[in-house]
Protein backbone atom coordinates (compact mmCIF):
# COMPACT_ATOMS: atom_id res chain seq x y z
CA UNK A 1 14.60 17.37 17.84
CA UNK A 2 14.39 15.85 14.04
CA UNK A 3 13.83 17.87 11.71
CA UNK A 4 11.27 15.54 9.61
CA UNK A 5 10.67 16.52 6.07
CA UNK A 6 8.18 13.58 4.65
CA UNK A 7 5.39 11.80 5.82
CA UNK A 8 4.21 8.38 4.69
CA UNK A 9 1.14 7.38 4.91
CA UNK A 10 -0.84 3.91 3.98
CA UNK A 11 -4.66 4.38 3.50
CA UNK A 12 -6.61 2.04 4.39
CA UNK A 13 -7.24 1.62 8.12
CA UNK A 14 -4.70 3.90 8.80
CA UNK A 15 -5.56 7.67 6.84
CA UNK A 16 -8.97 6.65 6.19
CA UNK A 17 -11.43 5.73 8.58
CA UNK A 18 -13.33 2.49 8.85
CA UNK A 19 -16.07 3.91 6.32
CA UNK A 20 -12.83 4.79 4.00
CA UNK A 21 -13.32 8.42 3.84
CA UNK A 22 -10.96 10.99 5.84
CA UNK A 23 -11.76 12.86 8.61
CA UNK A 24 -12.27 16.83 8.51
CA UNK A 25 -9.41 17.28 11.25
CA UNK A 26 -6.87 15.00 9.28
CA UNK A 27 -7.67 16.34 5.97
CA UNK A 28 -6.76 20.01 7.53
CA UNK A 29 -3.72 18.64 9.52
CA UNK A 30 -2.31 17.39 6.63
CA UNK A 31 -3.13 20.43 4.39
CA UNK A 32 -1.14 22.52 7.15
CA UNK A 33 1.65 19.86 7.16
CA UNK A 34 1.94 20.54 3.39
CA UNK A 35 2.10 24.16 3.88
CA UNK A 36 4.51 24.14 6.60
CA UNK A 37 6.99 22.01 3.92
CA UNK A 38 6.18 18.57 4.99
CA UNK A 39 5.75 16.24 1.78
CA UNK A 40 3.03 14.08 1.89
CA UNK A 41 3.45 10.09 0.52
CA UNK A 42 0.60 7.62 0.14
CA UNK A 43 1.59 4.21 0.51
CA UNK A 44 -0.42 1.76 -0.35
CA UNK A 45 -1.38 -2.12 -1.74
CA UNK A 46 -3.95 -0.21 -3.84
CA UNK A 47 -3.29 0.33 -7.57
CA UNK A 48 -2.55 3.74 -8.28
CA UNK A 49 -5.96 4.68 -9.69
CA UNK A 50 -7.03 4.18 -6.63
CA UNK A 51 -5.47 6.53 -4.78
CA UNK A 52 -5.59 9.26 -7.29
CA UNK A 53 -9.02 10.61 -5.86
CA UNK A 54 -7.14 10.76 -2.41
CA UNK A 55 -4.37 12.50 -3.56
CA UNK A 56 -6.91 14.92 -4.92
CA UNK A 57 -8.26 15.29 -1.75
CA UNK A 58 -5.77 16.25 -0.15
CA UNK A 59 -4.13 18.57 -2.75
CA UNK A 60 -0.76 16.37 -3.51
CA UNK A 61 -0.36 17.65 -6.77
CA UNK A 62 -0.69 21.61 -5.78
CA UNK A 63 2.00 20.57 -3.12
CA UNK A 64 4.26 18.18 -4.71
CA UNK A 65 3.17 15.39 -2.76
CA UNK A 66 4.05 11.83 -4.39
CA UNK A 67 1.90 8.14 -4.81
CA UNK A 68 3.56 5.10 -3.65
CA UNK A 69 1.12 2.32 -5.01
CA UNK A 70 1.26 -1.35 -5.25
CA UNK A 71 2.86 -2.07 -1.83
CA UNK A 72 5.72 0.06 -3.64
CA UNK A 73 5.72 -1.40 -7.39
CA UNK A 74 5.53 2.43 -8.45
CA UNK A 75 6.18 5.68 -7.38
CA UNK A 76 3.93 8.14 -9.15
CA UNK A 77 4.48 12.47 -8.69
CA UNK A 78 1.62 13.91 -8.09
CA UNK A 79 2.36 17.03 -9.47
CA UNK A 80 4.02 15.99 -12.79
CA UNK A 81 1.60 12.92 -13.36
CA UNK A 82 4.76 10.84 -13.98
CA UNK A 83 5.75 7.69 -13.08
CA UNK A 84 9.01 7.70 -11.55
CA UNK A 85 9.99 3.81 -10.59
CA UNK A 86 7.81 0.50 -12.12
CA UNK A 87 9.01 -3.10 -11.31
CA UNK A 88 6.93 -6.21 -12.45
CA UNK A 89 6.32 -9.27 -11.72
CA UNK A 90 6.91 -11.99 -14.94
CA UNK A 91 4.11 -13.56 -17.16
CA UNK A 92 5.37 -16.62 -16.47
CA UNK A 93 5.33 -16.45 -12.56
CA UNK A 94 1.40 -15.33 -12.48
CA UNK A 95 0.65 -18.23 -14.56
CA UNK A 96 2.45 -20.28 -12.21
CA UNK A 97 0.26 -18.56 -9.18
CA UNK A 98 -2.84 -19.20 -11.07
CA UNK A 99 -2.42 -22.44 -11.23
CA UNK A 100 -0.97 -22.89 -7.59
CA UNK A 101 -4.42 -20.72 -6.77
CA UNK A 102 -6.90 -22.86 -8.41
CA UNK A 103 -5.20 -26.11 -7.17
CA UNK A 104 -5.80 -24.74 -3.24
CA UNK A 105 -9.02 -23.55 -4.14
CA UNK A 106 -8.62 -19.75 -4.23
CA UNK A 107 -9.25 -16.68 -6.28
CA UNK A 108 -6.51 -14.61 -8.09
CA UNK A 109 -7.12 -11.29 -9.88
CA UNK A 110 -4.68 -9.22 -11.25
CA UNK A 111 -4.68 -5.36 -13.32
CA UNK A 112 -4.65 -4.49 -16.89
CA UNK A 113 -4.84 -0.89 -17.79
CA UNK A 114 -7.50 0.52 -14.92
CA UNK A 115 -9.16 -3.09 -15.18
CA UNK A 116 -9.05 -5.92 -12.06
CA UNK A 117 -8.69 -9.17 -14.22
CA UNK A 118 -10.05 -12.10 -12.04
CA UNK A 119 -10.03 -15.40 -12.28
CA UNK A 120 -13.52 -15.89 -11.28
CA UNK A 121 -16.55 -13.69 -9.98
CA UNK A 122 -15.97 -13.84 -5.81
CA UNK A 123 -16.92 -11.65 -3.00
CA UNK A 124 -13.25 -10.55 -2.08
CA UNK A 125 -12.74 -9.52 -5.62
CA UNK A 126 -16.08 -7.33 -4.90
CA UNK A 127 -14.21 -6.05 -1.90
CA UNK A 128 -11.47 -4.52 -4.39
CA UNK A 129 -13.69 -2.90 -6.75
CA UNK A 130 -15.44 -1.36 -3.71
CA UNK A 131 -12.19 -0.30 -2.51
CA UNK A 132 -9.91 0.68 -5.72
CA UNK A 133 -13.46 2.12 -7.65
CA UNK A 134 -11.82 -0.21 -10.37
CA UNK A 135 -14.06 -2.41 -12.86
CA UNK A 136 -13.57 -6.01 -12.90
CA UNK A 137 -13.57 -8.31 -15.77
CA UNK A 138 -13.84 -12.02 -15.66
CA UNK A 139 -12.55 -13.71 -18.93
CA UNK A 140 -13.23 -16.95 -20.44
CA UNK A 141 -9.65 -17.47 -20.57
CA UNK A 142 -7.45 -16.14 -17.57
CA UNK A 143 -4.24 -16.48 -18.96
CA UNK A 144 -4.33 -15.97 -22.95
CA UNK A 145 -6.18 -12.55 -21.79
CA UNK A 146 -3.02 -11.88 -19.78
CA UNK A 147 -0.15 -11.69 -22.20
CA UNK A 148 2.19 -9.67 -20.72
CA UNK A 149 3.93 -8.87 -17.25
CA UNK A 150 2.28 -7.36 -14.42
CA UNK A 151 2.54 -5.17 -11.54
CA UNK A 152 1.59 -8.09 -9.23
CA UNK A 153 -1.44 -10.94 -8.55
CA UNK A 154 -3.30 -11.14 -5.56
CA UNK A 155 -4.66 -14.77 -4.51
CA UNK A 156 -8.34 -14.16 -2.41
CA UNK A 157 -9.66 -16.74 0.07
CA UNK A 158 -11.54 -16.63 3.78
CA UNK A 159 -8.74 -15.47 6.30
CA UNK A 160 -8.59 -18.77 7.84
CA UNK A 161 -7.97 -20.64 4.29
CA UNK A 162 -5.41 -18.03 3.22
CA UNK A 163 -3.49 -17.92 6.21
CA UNK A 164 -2.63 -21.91 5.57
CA UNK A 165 -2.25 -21.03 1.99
CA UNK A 166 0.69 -18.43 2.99
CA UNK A 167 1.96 -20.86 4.80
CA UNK A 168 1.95 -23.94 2.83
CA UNK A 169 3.49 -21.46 -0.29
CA UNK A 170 6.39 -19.87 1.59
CA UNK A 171 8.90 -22.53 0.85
CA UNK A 172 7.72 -22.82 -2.93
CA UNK A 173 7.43 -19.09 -3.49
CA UNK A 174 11.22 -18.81 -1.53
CA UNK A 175 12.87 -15.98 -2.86
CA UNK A 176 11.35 -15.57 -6.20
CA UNK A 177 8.32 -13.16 -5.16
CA UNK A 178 7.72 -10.49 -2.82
CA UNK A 179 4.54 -12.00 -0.54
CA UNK A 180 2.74 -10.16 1.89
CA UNK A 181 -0.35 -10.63 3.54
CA UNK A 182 -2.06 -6.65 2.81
CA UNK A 183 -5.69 -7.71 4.45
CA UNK A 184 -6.63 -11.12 5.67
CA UNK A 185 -8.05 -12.03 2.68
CA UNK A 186 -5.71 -10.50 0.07
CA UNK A 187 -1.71 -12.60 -0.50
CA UNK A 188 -0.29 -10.35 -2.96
CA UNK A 189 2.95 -11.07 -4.81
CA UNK A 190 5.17 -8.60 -6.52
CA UNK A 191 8.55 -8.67 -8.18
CA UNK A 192 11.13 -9.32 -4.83
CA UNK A 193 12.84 -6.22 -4.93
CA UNK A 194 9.78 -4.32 -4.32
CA UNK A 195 8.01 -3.33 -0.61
CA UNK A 196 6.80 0.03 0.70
CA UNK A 197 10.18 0.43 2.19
CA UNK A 198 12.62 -0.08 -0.80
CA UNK A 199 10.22 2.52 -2.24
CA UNK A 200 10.46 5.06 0.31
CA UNK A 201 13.99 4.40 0.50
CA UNK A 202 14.37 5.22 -3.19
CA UNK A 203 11.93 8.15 -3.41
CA UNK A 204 13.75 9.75 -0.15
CA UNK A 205 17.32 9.28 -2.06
CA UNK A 206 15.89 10.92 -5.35
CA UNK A 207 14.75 14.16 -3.53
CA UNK A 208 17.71 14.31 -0.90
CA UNK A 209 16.19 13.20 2.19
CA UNK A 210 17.67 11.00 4.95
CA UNK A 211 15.30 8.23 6.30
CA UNK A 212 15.97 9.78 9.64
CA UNK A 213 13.78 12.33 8.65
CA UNK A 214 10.70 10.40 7.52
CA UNK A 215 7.62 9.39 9.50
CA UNK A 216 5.92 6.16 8.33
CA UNK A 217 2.45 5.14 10.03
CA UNK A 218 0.48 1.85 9.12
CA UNK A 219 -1.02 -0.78 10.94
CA UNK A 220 -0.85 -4.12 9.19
CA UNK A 221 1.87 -6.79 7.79
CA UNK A 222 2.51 -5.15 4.30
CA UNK A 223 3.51 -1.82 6.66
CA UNK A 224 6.23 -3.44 8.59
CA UNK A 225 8.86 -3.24 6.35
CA UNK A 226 8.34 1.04 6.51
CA UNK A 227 7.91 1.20 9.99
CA UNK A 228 11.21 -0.51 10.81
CA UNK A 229 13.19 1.30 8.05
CA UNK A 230 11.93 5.27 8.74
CA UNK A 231 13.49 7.33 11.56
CA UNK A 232 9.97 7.60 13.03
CA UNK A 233 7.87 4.32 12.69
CA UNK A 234 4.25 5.24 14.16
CA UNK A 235 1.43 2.18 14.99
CA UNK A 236 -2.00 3.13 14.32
CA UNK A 237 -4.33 1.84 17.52
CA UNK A 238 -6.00 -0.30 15.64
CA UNK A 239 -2.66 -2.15 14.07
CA UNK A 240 -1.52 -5.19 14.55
CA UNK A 241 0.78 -6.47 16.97
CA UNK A 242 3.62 -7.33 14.86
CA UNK A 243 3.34 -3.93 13.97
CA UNK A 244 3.05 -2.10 17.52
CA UNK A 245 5.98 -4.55 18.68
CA UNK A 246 8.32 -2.43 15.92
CA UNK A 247 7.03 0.72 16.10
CA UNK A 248 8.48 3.96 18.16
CA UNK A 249 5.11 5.23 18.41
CA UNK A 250 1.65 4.13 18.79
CA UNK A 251 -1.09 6.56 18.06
CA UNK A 252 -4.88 6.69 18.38
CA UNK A 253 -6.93 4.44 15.77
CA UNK A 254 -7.89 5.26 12.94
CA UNK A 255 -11.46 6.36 13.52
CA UNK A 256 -10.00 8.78 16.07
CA UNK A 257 -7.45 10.55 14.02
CA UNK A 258 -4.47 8.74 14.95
CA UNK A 259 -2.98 10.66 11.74
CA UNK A 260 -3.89 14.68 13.66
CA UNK A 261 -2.17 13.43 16.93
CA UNK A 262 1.31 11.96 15.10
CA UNK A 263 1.09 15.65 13.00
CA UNK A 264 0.36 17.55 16.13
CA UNK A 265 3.06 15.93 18.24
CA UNK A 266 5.97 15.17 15.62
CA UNK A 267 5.17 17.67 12.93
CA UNK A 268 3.68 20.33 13.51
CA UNK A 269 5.45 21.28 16.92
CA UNK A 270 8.74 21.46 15.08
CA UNK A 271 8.27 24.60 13.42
């Protein structure tokens, strides 16, 4: 059997349940994973403020746990408060998305500081705050208020809209930017080189662990990349079915702690 030594985990609908809190039986699988020597990664599309009060939760920084935010534009240590990788996307390219966005109709926000900088007031935007616990500001000018790189833009629109916006971008976009669909109403774009993987891959390296020993659960597009790459890729239920199609495991949803089964079975019983 594997030995594995880290455990990566996105948040949303996949640790946290539909009403985004976790479950009393995760929270204490995960604390025994922790003391048993697993170490525990968040990976998210969130900004890292917004998984701070999760990381919290579940005691990262008492147990050396680590934050992999922005679909893997930084890796943060939970116990040193440090930021250990950062990669950007250019000035120039978010102006360019901004006014791709506002030609096609859509929303785009961005982050300053612990700020979501949007275009224009919209319910999806509302949907972020609600999620990250951010603020959002809405300035007169979008992009004099943004004068400097970024960790990456998301472009909002109805799921239907968006999905023909992805679509109709791919062969403009190319190479240039990372693009990922994270929920059906968020595109986000990041510098290329980054994805959850790349990150994992990197933060795995820097503490001397082989991939074959990490377990990476998730359930939508912006998880793929992880679930191919780590020895154990785990589906939640409620992924989708790009998702379960690449995965060596599918577990329960997550409103019936898909997490406590993959820890039970894959963790838990190896020591």
């Amino acid at each position: 059997m594997i030995n594995y030594k880290m455990l990566v985990l996105d948040l949303d609908d996949t640790l946290l349940k539909s009403d985004r809190t976790i479950s009393e039986s995760t929270k204490e699988h995960l604390l025994r994973a922790q003391k048993n020597g697993i170490i525990i990664v968040l990976a998210s599309g969130r900004p890292t403020y917004g998984i701070r009060k999760i990381a919290d939760e579940l005691c990262l920084s008492e147990n050396s746990g680590y934050i992999i935010s922005y679909n893997g534009a930084r890796i943060v240590d939970c116990k040193l408060g440090k930021e250990l990788y950062a990669c950007n996307i250019k000035r120039e390219q978010l102006y360019n998305l901004f006014d791709m966005a506002i030609e096609s109709g859509a929303y785009i926000q961005t982050y300053v500081g612990d700020y979501i900088i949007a275009s224009k007031a919209n319910e999806y935007t509302d949907i972020e705050k609600q999620i990250t616990g951010m603020d959002i500001l809405v300035p007169d000018n979008f992009k004099k208020y943004v004068s400097d790189d970024v960790v990456k833009a998301i472009v909002l629109q109805h799921p239907d809209k968006l999905a023909k916006i992805e679509k109709a971008w791919r062969e403009k976009i190319n190479n240039t930017m990372y693009m990922t669909i994270s929920k059906p109403f968020f595109l986000e774009f990041m510098n290329k080189d980054v994805d959850k993987s790349k990150s994992i891959e990197r933060l795995a390296d820097m503490l001397g662990i082989s991939m074959s020993q990490v377990i990476a659960v998730g359930d939508s597009y912006n998880d793929l990349s992880m679930i191919k790459s780590a020895g154990l890729g785990v589906a939640m239920g409620n992924a989708v079915e790009l998702v379960k199609d690449n995965a060596d495991y599918i577990t329960a949803d997550n409103d019936h702690d898909g997490i406590v089964m993959v820890i039970n079975k894959f963790v838990l019983s190896q020591k």
